[in-house]
Protein backbone atom coordinates (compact mmCIF):
# COMPACT_ATOMS: atom_id res chain seq x y z
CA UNK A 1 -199.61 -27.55 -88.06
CA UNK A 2 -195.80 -28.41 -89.03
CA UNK A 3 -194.00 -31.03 -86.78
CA UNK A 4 -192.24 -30.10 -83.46
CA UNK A 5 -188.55 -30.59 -82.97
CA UNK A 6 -186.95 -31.30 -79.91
CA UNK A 7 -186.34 -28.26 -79.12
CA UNK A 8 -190.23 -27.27 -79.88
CA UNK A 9 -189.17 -25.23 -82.88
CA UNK A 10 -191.53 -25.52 -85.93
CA UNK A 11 -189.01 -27.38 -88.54
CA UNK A 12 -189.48 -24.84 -91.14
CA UNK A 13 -188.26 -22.19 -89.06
CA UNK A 14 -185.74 -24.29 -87.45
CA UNK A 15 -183.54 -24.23 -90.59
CA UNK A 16 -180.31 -22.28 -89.60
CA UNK A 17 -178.87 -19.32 -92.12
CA UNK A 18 -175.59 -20.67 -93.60
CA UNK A 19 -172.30 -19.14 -91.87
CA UNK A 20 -170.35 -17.11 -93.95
CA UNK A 21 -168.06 -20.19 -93.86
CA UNK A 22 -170.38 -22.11 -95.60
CA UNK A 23 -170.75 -20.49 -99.00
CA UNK A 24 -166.81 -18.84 -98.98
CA UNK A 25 -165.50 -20.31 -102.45
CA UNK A 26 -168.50 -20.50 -103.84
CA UNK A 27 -168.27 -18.45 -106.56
CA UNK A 28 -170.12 -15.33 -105.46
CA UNK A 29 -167.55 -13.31 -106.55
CA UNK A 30 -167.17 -14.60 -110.25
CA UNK A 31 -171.15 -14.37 -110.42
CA UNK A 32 -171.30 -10.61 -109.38
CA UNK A 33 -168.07 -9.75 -112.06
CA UNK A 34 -170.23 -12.25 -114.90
CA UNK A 35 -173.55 -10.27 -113.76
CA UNK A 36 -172.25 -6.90 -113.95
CA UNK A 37 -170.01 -7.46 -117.43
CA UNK A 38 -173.46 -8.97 -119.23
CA UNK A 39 -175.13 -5.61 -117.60
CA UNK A 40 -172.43 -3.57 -119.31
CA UNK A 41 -172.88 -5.69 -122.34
CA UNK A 42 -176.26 -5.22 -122.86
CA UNK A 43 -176.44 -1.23 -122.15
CA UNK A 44 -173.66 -0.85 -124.59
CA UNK A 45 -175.62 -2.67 -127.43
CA UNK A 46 -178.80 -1.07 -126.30
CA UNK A 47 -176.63 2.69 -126.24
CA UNK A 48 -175.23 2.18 -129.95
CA UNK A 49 -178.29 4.46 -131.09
CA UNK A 50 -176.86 7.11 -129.39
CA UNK A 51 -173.33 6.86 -130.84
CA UNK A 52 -171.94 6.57 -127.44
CA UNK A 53 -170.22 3.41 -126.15
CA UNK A 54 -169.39 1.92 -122.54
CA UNK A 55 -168.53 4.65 -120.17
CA UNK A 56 -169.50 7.31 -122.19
CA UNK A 57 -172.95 7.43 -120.93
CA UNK A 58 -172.05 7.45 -117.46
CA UNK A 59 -169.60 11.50 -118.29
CA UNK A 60 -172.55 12.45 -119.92
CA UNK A 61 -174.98 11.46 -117.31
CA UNK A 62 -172.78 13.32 -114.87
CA UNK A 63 -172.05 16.15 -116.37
CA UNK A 64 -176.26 16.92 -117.25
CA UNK A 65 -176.60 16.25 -113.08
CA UNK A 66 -173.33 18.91 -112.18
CA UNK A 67 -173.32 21.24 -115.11
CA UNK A 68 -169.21 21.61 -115.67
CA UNK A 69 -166.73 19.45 -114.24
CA UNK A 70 -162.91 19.25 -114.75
CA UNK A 71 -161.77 15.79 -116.07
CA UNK A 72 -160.25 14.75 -112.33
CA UNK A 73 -163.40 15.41 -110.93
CA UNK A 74 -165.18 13.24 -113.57
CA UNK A 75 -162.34 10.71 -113.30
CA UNK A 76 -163.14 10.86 -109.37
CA UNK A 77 -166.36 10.73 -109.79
CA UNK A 78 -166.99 7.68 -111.70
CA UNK A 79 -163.89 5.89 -110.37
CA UNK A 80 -161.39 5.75 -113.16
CA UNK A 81 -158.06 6.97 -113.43
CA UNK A 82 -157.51 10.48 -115.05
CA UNK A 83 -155.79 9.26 -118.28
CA UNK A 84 -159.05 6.98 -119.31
CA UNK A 85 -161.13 9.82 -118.24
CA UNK A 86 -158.99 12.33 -120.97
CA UNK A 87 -159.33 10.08 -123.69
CA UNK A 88 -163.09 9.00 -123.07
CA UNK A 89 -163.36 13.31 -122.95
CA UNK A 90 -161.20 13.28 -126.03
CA UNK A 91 -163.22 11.31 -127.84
CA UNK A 92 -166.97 12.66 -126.67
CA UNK A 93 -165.39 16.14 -127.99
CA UNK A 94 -164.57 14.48 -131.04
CA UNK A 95 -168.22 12.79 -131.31
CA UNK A 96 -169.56 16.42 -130.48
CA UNK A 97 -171.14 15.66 -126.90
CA UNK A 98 -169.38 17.96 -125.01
CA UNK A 99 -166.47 20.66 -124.97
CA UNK A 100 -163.79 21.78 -123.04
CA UNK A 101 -163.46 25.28 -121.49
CA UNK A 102 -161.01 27.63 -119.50
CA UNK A 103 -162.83 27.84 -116.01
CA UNK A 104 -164.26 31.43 -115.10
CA UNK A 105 -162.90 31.69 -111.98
CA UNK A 106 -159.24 29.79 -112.85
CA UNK A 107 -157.82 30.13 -115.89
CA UNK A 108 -155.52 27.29 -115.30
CA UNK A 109 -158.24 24.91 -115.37
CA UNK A 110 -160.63 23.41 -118.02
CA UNK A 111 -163.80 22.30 -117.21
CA UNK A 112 -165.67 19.94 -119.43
CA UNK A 113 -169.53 20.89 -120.59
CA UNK A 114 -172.07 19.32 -122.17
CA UNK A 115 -173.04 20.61 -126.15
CA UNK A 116 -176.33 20.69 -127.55
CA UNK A 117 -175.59 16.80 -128.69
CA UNK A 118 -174.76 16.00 -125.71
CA UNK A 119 -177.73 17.53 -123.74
CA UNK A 120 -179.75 15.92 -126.38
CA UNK A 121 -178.41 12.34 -125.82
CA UNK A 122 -179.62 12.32 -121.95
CA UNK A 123 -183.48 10.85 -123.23
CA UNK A 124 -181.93 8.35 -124.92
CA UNK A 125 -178.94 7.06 -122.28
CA UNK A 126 -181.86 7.07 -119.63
CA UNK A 127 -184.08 4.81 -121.93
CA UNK A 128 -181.00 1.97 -122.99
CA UNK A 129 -180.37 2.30 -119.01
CA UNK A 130 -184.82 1.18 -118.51
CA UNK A 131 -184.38 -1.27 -121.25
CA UNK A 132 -181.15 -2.65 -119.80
CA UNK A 133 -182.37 -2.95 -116.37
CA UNK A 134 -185.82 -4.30 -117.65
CA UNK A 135 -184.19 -6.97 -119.41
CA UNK A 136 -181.54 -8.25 -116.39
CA UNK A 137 -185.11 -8.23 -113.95
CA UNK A 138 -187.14 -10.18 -116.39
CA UNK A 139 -188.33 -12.87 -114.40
CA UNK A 140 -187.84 -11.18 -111.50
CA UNK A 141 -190.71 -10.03 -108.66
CA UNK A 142 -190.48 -6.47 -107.75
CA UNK A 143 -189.59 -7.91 -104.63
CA UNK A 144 -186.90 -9.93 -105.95
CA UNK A 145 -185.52 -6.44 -107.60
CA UNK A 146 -185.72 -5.02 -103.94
CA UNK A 147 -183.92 -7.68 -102.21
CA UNK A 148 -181.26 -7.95 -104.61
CA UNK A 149 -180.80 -4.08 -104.68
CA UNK A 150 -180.32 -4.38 -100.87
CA UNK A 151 -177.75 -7.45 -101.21
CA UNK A 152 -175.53 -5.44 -103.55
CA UNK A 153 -175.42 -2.32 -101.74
CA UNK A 154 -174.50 -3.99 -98.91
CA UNK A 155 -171.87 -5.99 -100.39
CA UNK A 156 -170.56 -2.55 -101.93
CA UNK A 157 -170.47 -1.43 -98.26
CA UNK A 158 -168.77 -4.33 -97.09
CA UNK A 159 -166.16 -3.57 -99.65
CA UNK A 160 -165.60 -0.33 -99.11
CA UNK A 161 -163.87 -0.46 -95.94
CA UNK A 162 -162.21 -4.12 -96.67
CA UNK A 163 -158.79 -2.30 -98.06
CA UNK A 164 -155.72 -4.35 -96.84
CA UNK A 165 -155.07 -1.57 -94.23
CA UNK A 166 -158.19 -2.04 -92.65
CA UNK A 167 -158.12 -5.86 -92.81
CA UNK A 168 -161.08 -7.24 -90.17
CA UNK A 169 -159.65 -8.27 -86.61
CA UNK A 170 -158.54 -12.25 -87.37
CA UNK A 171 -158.81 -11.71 -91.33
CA UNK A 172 -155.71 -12.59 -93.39
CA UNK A 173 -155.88 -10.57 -96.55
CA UNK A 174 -153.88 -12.52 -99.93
CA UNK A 175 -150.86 -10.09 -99.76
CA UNK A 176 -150.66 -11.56 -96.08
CA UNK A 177 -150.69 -15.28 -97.04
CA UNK A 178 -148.02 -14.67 -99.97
């Protein structure tokens, strides 16, 4: 049996989390940006097979899951502005993945579809996406993967609503301290 404190506390449980305080400036940020760029990396070297390169996979991907899409809604949907997401189209049409299209209901729009190629490509994105994510767990417990899964998405919800607008009750944001 583990020694008492004090307070009668078993001194491996006794160990306080860290405040928030505590780890601020220490680099959490920077490892998250580094972690996700060597993620990018990595699925880009392991999608050159394919013939597609970073961000391709990702109009692809949603285009097999939604059928047709205009480029705004692609741009919306994968968080990039509308003139990257008309070039990146540009250039899949160019490759032979996909093709543009007058919509059937409104002729003033185009909608984006996949091609044969493109449909074709979706094995082969989904396996560099296992090998990628096989290769930044290795080491990892499945455990591990879990925990870490749950960190991030709570981060990303943490983020979400942390616009300068909606700055937290006492929070300063850096436009504020400028």
């Amino acid at each position: 049996m583990g020694k008492k404190h004090k307070d009668g506390k078993d001194g491996k449980k006794a160990k306080k989390k860290k405040s928030h305080d505590a780890v601020s400036g220490s680099g959490l940020a920077a490892a998250v940006v580094n972690a996700a760029r060597s993620m990018r990396t990595v699925l880009s070297r392991n999608l050159l097979a394919t013939g597609l390169y970073a961000g391709q996979d990702g109009v692809i991907l949603a285009l097999a899951e939604e059928g047709g899409l205009t480029a705004g809604a692609l741009a919306n949907r994968l968080g990039v502005k509308a003139p990257t997401m008309t070039r990146t189209i540009g250039r899949l049409e160019a490759q032979g993945f996909v093709e543009r299209r007058a919509d059937g209901t409104d002729g003033r729009l185009t909608v984006v579809h996949l091609t044969e190629a493109g449909h074709a490509s979706i094995e082969k994105i989904t396996a560099a996406g296992r090998l990628s994510e096989q290769q930044a767990a290795e080491g990892l417990s499945e455990k591990d993967v879990r925990n870490l899964l749950k960190l991030l998405r709570a981060m990303d919800e943490n983020l979400h609503g942390a616009g300068p607008d909606e700055a937290r009750d006492s929070e300063k944001t850096v436009a504020d301290e400028i």
